[in-house]
N, C-alpha and C. Protein backbone atom coordinates (compact mmCIF):
# COMPACT_ATOMS: atom_id res chain seq x y z
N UNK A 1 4.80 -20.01 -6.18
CA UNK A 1 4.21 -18.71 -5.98
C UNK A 1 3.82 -18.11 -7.33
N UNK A 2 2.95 -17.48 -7.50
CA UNK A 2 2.35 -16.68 -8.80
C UNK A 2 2.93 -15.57 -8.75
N UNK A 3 3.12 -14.76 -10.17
CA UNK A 3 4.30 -13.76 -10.48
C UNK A 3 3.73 -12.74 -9.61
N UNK A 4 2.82 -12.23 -9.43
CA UNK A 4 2.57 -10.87 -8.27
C UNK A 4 2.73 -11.46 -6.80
N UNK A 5 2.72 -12.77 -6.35
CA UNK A 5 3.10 -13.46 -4.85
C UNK A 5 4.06 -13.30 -4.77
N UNK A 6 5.14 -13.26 -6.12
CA UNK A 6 6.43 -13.28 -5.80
C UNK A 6 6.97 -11.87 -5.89
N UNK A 7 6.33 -11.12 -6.44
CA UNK A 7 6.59 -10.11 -6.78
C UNK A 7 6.50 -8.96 -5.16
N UNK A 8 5.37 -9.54 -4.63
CA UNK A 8 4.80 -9.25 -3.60
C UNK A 8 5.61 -9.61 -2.49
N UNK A 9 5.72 -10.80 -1.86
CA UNK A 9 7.04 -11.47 -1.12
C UNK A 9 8.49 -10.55 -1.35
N UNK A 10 9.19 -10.42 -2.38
CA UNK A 10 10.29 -9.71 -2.61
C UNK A 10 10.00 -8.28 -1.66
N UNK A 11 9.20 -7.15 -2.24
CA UNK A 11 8.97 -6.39 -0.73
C UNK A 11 8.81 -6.33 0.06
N UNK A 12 8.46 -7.33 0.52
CA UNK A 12 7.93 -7.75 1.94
C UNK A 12 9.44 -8.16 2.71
N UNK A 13 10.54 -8.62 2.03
CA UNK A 13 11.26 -9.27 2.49
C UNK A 13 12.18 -7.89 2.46
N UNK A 14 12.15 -7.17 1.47
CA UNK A 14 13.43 -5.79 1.55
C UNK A 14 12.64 -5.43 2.89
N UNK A 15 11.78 -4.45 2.96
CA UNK A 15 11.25 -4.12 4.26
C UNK A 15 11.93 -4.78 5.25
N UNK A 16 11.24 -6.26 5.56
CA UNK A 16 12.11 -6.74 6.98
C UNK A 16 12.92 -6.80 7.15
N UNK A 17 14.06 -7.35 6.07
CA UNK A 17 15.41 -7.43 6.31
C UNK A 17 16.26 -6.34 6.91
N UNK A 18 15.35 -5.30 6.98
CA UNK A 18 16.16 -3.89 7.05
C UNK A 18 15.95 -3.47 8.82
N UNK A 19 15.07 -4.10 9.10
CA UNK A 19 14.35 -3.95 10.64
C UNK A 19 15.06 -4.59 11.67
N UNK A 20 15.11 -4.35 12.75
CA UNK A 20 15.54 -5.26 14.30
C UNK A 20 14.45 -5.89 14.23
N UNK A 21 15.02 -7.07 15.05
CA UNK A 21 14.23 -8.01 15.09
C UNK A 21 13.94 -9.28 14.31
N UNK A 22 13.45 -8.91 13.11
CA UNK A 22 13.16 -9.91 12.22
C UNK A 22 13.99 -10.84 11.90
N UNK A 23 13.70 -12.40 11.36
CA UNK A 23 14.03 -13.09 10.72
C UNK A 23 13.10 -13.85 9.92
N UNK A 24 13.94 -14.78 8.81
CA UNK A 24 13.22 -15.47 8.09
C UNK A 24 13.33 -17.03 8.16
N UNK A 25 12.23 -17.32 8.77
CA UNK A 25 11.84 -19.06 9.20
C UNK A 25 11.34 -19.79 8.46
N UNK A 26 12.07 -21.22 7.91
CA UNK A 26 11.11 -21.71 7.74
C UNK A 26 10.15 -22.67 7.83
N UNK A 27 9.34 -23.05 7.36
CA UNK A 27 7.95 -23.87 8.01
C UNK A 27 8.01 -25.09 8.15
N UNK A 28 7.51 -25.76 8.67
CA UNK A 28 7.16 -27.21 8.73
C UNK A 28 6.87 -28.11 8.15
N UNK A 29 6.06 -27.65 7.14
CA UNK A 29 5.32 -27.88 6.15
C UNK A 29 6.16 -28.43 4.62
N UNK A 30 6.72 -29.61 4.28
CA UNK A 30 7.17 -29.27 2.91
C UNK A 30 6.80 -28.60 1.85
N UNK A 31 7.59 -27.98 1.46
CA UNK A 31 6.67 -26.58 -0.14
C UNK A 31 6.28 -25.51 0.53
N UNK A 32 6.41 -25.69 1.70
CA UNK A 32 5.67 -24.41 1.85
C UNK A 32 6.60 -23.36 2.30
N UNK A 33 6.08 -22.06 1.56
CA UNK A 33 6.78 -20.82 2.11
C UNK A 33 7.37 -20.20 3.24
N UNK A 34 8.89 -19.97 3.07
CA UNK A 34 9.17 -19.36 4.61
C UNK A 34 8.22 -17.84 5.20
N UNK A 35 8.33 -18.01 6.93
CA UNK A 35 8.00 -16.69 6.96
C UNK A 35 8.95 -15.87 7.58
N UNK A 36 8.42 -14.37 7.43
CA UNK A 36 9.41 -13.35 8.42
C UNK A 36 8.22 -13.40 9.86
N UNK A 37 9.45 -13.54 10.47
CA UNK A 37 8.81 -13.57 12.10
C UNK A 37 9.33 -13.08 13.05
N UNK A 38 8.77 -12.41 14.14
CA UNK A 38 9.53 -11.36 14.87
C UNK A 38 9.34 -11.97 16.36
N UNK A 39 10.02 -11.33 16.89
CA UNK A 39 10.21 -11.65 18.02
C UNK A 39 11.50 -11.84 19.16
N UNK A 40 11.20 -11.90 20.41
CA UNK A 40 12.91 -12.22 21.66
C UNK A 40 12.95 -12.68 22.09
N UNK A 41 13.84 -13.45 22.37
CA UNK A 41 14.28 -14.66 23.53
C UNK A 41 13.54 -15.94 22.87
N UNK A 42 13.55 -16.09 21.29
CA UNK A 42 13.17 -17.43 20.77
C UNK A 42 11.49 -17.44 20.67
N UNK A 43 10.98 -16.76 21.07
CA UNK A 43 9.00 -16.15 20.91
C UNK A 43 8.88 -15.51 20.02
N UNK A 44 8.45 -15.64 18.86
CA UNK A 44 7.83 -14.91 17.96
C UNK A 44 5.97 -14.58 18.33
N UNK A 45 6.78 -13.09 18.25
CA UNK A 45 5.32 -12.33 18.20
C UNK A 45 4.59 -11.97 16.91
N UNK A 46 4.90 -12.06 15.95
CA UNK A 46 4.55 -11.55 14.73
C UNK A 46 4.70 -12.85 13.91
N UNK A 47 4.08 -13.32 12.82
CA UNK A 47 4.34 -13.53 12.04
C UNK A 47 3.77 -13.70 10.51
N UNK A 48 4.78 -13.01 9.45
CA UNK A 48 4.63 -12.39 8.30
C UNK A 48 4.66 -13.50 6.66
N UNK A 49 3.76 -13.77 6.38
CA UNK A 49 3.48 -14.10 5.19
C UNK A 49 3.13 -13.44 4.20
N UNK A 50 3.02 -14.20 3.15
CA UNK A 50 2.21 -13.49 1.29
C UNK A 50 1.84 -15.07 0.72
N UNK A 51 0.58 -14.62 0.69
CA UNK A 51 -0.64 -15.92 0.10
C UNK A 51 -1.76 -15.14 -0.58
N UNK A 52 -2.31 -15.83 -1.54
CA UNK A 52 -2.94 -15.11 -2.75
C UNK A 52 -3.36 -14.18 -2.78
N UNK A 53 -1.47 -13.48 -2.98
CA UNK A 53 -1.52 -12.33 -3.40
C UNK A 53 -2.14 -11.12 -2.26
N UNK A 54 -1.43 -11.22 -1.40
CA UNK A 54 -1.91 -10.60 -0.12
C UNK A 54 -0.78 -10.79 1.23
N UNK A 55 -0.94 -10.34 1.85
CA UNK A 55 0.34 -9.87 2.90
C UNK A 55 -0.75 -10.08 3.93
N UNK A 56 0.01 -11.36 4.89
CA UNK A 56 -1.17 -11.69 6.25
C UNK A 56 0.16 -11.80 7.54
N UNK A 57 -0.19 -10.96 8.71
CA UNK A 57 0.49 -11.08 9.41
C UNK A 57 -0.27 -11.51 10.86
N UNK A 58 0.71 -12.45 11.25
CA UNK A 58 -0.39 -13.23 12.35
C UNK A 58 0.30 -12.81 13.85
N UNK A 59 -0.90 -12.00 14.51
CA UNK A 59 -0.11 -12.13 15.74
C UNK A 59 -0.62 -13.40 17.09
N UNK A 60 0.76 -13.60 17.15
CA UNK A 60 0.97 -15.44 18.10
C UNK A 60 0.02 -14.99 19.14
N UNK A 61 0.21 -14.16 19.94
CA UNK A 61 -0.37 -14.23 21.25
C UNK A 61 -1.76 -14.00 21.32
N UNK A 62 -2.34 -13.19 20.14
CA UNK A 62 -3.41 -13.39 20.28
C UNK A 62 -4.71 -14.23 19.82
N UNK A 63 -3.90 -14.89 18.54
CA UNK A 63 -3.73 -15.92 17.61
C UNK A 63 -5.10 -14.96 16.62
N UNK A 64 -4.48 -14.15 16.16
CA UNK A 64 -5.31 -13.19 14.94
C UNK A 64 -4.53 -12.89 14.17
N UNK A 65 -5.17 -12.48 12.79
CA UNK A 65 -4.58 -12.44 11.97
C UNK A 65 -5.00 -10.72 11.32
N UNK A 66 -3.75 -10.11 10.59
CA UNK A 66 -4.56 -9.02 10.07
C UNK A 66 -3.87 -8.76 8.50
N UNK A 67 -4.69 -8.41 7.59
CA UNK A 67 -4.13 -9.13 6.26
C UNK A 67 -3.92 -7.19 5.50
N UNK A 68 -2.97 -7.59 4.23
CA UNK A 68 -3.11 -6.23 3.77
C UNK A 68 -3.01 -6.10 1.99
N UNK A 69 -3.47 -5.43 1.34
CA UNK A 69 -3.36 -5.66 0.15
C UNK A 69 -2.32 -5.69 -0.83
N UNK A 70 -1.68 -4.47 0.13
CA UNK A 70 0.07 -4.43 -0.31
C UNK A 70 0.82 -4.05 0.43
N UNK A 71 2.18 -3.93 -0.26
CA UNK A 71 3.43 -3.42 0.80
C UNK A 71 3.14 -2.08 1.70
N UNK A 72 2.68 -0.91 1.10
CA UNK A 72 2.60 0.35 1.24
C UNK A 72 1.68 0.30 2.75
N UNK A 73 0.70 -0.31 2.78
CA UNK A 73 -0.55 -1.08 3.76
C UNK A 73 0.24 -1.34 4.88
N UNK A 74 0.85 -2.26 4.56
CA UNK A 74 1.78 -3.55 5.33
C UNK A 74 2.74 -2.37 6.36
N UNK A 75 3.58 -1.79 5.68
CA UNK A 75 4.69 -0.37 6.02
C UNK A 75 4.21 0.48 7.19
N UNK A 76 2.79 1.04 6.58
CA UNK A 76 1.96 2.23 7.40
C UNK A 76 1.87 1.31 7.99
N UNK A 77 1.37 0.23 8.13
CA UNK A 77 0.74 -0.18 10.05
C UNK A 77 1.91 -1.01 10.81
N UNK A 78 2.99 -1.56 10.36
CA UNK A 78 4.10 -1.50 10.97
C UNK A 78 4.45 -0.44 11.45
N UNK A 79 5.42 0.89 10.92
CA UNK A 79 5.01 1.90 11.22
C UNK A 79 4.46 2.25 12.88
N UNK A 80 3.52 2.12 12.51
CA UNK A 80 2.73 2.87 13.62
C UNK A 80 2.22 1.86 14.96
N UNK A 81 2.61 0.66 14.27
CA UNK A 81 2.61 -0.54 15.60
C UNK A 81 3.53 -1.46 16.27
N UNK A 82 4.47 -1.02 15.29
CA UNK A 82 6.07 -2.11 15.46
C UNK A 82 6.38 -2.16 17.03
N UNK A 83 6.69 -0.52 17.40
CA UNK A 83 6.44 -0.31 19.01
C UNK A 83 5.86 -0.98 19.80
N UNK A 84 4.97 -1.70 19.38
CA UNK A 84 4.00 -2.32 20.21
C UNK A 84 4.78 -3.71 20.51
N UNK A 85 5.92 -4.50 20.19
CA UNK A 85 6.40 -5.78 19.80
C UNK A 85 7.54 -5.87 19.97
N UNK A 86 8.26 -4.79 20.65
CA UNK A 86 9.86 -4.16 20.49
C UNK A 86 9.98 -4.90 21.79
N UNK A 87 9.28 -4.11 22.51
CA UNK A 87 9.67 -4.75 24.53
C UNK A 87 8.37 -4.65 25.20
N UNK A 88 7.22 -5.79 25.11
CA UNK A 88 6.37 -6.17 25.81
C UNK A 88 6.45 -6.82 27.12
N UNK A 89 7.86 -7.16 27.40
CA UNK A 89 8.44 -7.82 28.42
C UNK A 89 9.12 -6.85 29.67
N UNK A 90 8.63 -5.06 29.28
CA UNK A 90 9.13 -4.72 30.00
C UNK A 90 7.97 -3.88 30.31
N UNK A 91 6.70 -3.74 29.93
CA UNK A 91 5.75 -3.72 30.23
C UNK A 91 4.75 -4.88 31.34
N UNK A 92 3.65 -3.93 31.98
CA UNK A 92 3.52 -4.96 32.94
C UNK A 92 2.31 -5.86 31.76
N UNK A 93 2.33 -7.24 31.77
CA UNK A 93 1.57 -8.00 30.98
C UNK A 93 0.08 -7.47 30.92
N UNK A 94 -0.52 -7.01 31.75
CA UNK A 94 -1.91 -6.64 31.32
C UNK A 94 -1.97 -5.48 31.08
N UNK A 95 -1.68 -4.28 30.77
CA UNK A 95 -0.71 -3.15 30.52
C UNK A 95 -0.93 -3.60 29.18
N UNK A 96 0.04 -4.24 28.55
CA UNK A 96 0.39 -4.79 27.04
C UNK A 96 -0.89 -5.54 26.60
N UNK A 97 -1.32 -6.53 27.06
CA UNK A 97 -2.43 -6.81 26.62
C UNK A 97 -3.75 -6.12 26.33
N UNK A 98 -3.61 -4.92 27.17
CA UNK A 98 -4.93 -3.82 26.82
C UNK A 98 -4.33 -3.02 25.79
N UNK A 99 -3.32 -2.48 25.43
CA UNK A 99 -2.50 -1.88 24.40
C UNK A 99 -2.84 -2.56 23.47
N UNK A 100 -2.45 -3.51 23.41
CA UNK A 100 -2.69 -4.53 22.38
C UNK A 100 -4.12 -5.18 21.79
N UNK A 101 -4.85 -5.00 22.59
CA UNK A 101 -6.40 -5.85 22.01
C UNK A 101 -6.79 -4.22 21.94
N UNK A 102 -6.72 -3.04 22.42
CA UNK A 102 -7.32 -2.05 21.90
C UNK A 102 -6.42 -1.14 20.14
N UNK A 103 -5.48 -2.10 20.21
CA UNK A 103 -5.09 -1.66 18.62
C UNK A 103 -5.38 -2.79 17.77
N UNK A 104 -5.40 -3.73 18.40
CA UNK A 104 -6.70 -4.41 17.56
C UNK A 104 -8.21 -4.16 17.26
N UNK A 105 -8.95 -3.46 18.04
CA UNK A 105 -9.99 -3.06 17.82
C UNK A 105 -9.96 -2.09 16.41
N UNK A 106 -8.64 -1.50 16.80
CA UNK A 106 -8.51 -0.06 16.07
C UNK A 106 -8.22 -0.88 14.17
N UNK A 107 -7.40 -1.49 14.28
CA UNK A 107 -6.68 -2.05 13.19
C UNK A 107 -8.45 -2.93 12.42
N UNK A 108 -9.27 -3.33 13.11
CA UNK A 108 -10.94 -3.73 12.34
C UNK A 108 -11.35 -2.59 11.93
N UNK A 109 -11.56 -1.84 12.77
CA UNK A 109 -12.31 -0.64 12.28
C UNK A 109 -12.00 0.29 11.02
N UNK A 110 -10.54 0.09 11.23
CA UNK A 110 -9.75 0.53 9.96
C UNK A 110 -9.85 -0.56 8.68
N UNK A 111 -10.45 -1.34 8.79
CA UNK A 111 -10.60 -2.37 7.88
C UNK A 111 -9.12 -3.22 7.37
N UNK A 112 -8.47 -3.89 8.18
CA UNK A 112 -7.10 -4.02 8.13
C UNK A 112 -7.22 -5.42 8.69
């Protein structure tokens, strides 16, 4: 990792560690970086990387990605979407899925 990836990663990781939910997985891949990944009952819905120098968090179900420049970025739209990932399972599935692809709309427009 390059000194601001790592530098970058280190917040990324205080943040999650501090959250329900999260853990830190790692990949498949030899060398390659663990991620924080969220999720219940063994499904990860989220999952959280740092690659050049940038914070990309991928969500599984819809298989998109939404990237951020820094921690502060990363925070505010957790924040304000974490809710969305807590209990989708107790929502009725298309319910969540319109929740969800319309805060995706929202999260482009915002340039995110």
């Amino acid at each position: 990792m390059a000194p601001r990836t790592g530098q970058l990663w280190k917040e990324v990781s205080r943040l999650l560690q501090a959250r329900r939910g999260w853990s830190l997985e790692p990949q498949t891949t030899p060398g390659a970086d663990p991620l924080w990944c969220f999720g219940t009952g063994g499904e990860w819905q989220l999952a959280v990387g740092v690659e050049a120098g940038a914070i990309s968090a991928f969500l599984t179900a819809k298989d998109q990605e939404v990237n951020f420049a820094d921690c502060g970025a990363f925070e505010e739209w957790l924040n304000a979407n974490e809710s969305l990932f807590l209990g989708p399972s107790s929502l009725g599935s298309e319910i969540f899925d319109e929740m969800l692809h319309r805060r995706i709309d929202e999260w482009r427009r915002q340039g995110w």
